[in-house]
Protein backbone atom coordinates (compact mmCIF):
# COMPACT_ATOMS: atom_id res chain seq x y z
CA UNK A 1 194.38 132.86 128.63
CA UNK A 2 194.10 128.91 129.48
CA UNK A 3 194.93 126.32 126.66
CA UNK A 4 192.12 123.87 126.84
CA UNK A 5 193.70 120.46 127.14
CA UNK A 6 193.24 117.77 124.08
CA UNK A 7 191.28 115.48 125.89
CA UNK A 8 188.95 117.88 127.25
CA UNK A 9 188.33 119.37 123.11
CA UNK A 10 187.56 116.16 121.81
CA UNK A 11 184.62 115.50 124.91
CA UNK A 12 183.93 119.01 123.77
CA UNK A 13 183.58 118.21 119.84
CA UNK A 14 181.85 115.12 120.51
CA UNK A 15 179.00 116.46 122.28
CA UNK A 16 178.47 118.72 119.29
CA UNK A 17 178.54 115.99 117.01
CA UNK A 18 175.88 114.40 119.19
CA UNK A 19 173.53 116.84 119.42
CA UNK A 20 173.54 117.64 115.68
CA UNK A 21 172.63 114.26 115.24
CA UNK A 22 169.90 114.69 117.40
CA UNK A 23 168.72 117.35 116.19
CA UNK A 24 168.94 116.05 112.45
CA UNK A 25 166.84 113.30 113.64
CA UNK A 26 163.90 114.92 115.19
CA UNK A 27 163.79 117.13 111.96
CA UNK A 28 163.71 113.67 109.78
CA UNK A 29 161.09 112.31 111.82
CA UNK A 30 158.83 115.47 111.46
CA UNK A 31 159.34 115.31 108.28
CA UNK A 32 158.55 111.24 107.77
CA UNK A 33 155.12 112.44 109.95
CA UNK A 34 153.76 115.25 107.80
CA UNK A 35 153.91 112.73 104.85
CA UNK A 36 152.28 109.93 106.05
CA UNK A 37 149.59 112.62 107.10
CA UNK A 38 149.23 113.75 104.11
CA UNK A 39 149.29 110.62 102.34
CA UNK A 40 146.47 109.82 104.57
CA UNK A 41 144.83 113.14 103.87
CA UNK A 42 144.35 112.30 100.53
CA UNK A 43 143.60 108.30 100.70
CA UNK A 44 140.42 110.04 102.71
CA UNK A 45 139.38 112.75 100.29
CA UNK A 46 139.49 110.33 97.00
CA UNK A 47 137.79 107.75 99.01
CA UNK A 48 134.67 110.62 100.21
CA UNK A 49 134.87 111.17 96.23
CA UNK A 50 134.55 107.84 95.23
CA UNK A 51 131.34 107.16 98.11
CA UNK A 52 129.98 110.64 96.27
CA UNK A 53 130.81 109.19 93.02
CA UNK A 54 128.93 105.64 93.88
CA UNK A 55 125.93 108.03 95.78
CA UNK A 56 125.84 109.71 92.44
CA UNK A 57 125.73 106.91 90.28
CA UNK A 58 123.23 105.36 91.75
CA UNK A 59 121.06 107.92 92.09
CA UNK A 60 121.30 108.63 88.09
CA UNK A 61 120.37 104.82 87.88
CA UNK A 62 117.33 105.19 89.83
CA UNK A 63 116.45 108.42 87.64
CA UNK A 64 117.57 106.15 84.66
CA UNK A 65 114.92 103.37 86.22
CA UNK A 66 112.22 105.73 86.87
CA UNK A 67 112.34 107.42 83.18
CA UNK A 68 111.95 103.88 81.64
CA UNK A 69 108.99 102.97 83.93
CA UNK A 70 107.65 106.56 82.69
CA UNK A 71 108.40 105.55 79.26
CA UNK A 72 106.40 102.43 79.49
CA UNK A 73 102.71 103.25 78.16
CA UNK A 74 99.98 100.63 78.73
CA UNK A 75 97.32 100.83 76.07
CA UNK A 76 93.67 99.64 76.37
CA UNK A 77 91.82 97.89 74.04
CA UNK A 78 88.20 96.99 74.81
CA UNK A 79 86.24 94.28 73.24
CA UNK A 80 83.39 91.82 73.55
CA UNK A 81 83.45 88.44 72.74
CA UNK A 82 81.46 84.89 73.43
CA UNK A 83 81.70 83.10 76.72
CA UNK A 84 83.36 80.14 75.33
CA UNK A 85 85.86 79.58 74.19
CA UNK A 86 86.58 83.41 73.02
CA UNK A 87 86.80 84.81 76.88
CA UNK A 88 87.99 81.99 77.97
CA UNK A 89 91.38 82.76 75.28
CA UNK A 90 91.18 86.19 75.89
CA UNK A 91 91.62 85.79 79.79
CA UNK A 92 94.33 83.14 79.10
CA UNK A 93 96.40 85.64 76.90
CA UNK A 94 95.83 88.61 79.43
CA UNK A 95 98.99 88.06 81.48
CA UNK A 96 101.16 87.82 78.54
CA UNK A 97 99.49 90.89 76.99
CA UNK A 98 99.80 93.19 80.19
CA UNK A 99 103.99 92.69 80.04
CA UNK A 100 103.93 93.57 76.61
CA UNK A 101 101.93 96.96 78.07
CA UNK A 102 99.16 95.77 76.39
CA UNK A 103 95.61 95.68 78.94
CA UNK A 104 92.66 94.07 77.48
CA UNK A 105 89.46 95.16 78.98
CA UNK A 106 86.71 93.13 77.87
CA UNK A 107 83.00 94.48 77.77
CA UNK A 108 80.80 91.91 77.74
CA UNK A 109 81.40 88.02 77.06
CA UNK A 110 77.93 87.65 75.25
CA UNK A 111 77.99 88.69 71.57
CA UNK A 112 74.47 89.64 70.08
CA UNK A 113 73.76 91.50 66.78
CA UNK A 114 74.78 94.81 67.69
CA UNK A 115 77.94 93.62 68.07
CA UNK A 116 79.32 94.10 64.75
CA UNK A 117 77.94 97.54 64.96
CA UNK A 118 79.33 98.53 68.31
CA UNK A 119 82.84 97.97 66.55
CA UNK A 120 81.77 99.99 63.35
CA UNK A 121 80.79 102.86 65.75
CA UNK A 122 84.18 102.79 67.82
CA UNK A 123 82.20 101.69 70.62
CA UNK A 124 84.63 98.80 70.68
CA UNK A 125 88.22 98.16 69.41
CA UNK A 126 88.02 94.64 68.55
CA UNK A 127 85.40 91.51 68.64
CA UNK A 128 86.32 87.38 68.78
CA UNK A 129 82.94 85.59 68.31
CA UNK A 130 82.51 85.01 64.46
CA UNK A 131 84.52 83.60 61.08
CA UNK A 132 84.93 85.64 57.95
CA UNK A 133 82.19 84.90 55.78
CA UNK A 134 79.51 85.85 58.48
CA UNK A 135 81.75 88.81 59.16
CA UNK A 136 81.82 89.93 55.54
CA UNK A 137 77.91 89.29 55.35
CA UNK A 138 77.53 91.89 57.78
CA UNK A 139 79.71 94.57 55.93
CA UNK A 140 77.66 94.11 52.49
CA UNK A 141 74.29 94.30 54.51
CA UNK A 142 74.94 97.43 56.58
CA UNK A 143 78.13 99.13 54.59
CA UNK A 144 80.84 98.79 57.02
CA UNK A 145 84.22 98.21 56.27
CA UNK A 146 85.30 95.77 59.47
CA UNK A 147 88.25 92.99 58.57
CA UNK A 148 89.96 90.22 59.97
CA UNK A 149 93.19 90.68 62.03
CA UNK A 150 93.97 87.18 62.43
CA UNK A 151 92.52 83.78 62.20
CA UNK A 152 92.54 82.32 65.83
CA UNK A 153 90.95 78.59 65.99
CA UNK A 154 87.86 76.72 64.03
CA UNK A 155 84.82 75.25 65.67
CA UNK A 156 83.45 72.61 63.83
CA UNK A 157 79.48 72.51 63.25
CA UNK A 158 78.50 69.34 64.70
CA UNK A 159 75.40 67.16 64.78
CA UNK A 160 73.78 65.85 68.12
CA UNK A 161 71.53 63.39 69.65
CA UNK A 162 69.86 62.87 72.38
CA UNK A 163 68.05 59.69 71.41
CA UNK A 164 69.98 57.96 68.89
CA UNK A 165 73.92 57.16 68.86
CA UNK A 166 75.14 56.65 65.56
CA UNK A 167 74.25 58.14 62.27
CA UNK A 168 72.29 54.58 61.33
CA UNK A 169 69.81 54.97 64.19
CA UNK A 170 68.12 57.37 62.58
CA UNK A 171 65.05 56.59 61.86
CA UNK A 172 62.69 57.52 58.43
CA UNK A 173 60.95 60.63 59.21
CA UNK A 174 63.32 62.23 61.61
CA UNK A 175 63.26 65.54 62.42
CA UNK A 176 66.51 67.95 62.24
CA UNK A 177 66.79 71.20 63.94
CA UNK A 178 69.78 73.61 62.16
CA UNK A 179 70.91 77.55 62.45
CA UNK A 180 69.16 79.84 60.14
CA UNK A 181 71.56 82.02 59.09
CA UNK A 182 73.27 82.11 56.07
CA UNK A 183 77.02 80.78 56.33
CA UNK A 184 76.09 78.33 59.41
CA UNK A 185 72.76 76.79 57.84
CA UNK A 186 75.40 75.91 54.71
CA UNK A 187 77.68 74.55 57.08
CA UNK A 188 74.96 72.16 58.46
CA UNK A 189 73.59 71.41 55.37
CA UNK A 190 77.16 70.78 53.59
CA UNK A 191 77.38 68.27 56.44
CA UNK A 192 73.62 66.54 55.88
CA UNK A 193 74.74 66.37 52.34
CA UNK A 194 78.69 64.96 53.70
CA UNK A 195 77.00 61.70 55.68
CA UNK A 196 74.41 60.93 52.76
CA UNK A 197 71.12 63.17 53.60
CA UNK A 198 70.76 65.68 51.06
CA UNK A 199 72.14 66.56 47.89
CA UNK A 200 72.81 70.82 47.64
CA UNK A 201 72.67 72.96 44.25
CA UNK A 202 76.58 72.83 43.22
CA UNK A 203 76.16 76.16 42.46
CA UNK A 204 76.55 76.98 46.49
CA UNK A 205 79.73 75.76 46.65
CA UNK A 206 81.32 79.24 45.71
CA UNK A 207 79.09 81.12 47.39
CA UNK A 208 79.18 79.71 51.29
CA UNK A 209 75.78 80.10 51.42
CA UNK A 210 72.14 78.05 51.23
CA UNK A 211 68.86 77.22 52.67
CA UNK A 212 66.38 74.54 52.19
CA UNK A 213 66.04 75.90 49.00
CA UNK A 214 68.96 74.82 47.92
CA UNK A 215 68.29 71.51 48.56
CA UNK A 216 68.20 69.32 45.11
CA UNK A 217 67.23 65.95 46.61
CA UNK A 218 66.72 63.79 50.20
CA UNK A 219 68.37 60.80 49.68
CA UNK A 220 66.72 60.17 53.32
CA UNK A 221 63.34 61.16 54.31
CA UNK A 222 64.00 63.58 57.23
CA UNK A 223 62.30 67.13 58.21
CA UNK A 224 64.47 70.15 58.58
CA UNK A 225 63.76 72.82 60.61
CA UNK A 226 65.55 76.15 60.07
CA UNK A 227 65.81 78.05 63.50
CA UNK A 228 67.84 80.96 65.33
CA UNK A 229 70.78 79.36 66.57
CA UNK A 230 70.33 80.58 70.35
CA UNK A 231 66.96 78.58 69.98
CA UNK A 232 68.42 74.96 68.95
CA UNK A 233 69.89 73.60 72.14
CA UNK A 234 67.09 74.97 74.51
CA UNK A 235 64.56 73.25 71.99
CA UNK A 236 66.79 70.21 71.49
CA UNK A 237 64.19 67.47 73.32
CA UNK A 238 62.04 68.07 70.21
CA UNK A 239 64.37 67.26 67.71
CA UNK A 240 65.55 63.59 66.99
CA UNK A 241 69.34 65.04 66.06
CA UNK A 242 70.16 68.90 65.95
CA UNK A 243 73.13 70.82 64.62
CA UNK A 244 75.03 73.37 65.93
CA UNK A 245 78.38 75.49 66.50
CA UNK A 246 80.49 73.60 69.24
CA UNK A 247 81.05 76.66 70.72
CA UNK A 248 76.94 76.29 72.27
CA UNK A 249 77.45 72.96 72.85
CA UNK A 250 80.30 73.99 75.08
CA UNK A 251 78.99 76.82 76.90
CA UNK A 252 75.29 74.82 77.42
CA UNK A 253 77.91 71.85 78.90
CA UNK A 254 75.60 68.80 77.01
CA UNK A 255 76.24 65.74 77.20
CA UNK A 256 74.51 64.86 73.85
CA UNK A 257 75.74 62.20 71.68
CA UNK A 258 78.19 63.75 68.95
CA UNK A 259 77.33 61.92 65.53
CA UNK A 260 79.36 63.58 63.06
CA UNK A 261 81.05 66.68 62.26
CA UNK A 262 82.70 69.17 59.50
CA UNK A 263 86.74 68.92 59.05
CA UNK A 264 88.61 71.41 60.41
CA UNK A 265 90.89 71.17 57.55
CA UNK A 266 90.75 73.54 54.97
CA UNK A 267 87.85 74.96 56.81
CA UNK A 268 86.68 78.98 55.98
CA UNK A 269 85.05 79.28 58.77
CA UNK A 270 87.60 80.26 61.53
CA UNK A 271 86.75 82.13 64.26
CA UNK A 272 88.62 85.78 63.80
CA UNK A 273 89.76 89.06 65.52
CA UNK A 274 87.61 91.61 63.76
CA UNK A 275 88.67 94.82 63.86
CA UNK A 276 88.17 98.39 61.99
CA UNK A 277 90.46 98.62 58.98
CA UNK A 278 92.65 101.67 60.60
CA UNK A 279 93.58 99.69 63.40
CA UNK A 280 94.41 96.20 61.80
CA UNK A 281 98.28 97.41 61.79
CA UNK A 282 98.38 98.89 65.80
CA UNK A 283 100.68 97.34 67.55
CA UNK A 284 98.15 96.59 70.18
CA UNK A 285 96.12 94.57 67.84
CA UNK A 286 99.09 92.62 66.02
CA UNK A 287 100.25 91.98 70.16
CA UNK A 288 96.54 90.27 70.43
CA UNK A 289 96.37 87.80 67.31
CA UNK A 290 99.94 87.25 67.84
CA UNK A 291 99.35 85.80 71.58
CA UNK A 292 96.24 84.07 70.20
CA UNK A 293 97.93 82.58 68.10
CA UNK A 294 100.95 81.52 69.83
CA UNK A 295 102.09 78.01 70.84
CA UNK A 296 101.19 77.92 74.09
CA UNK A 297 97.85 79.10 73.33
CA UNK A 298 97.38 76.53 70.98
CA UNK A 299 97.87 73.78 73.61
CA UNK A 300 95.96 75.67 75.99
CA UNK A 301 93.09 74.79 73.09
CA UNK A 302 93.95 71.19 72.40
CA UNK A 303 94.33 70.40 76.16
CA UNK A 304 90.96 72.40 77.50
CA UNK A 305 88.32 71.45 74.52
CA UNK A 306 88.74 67.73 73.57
CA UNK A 307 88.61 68.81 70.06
CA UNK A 308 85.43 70.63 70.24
CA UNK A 309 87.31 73.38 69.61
CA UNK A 310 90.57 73.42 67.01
CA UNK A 311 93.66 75.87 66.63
CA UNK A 312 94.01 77.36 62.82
CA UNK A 313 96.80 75.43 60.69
CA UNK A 314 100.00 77.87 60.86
């Protein structure tokens, strides 16, 4: 047997050494590999869940959106009210009332006599064209039980001229055309009596209510002439001054010399919501009177009608 040489064991021994270093290497590298892979592997997958996550999210956000536009209910009310100024608020008041999912639908813009009773009979869910006393005239005549919701504004009864310009041009012997009903002829007469006229029965005073009748003296010489309201302004040429609601004046745009008018302090005779006495508390009501009544609305009033037409004191 040969002795292998020193030399030639070492050479041996070192390319043993070698090639376990080698092969220690390539196994560390496969190893650093499959890590990083996996590493990666997983970066991916929590990154998918997080995109499902988002997906998921947002669609329960859209559900979440579409319940609460579900949940939204707009209610209807109908009504009917005058021309001016009542539609004219109304319509003003609409776009407020609609975000508040509150849609007024209004029937007609020319009250008449059945109006009252349209409400009484459910026909309706609310009017805007009179004040409370002329309201509450109506409910002892025909027994219904319709109240006021809220005061909105006050238009004063005012007298007019064609021919003269101040209260002193009028002559002896003029002739004065005023509304016949109850609560409006006192208005007109409380104001003949106001700018030195007439004198009225005291006894009136409670009651928010005369006629000629209740006339007690004419400190001037003048003819009155008791009429339907709708009648004075389309008669008004035969008249040397009239009285009426500012409201007529309005809608028949005259151009008639004003020459004097009630306060609007203190005054009874604001124009209301009138409802049916179950639904003064709905929400959609209280919505109403409270955007009627709101500040902007008020200087929508002050700003459109020249003081023909007055907001109710807060």
């Amino acid at each position: 047997m040969k002795k292998v040489s020193n030399s030639k064991a070492l050479k041996l021994w070192s390319l043993i050494f070698a090639a376990s270093l080698t092969v220690a290497s390539f196994a560390g590298c496969g190893s650093s590999g499959n890590d990083t892979s996996s590493t990666a592997s997983q970066t991916s997958t929590a990154a998918s869940a997080s995109d499902e996550g988002s997906k998921a999210d947002d669609t329960d956000a859209s559900k979440s959106d579409d319940n609460s536009e579900a949940n939204t209910e707009t209610v209807t009310i109908k009504g009917i009210t005058d021309l001016t100024p009542h539609s004219e608020l109304i319509e003003f008041v609409i776009p407020k009332l609609k975000e508040q999912g509150v849609n007024v639908e209004l029937v007609s813009t020319a009250a008449d006599p059945t109006t009252n009773e349209k409400l009484a009979n459910g026909e309706i869910d609310f009017n805007f064209f009179q004040h409370y006393p002329y309201l509450n005239s109506e409910n002892e005549v025909n027994g219904w039980d319709l109240v006021n919701a809220g005061d909105i504004h006050v238009e004063p009864i005012t007298a007019y001229s064609d021919k003269y310009a101040t209260v002193d041009e009028i002559p002896d012997g003029a002739v004065v055309s005023i509304p016949n009903d109850g609560t409006n002829e006192f208005r007109a007469l409380r104001i003949l009596e106001e700018n030195g006229f007439i004198e009225l029965d005291p006894s009136v005073n409670d009651s928010l209510s005369a006629d000629v009748k209740s006339i007690t003296n004419y400190k001037k010489n003048i003819q009155i002439i008791e009429q339907d309201s709708a009648q004075i302004i389309p008669t008004k040429d035969d008249y040397d001054f009239f009285i009426t609601n500012t409201n007529k004046a309005l809608e028949a745009k005259i151009t008639s010399n004003k020459l004097f008018s009630e306060s609007a302090k203190n005054n009874p005779y604001a124009n209301i919501i009138a409802v049916r006495k179950e639904d003064k508390d709905s929400d959609a009501i209280k919505k109403l009177v409270a955007a009627l009544q709101s500040d902007e609305t008020r200087k929508f009033i002050e700003d459109t009608y020249d003081g023909a037409v007055i907001p109710v004191e807060k």
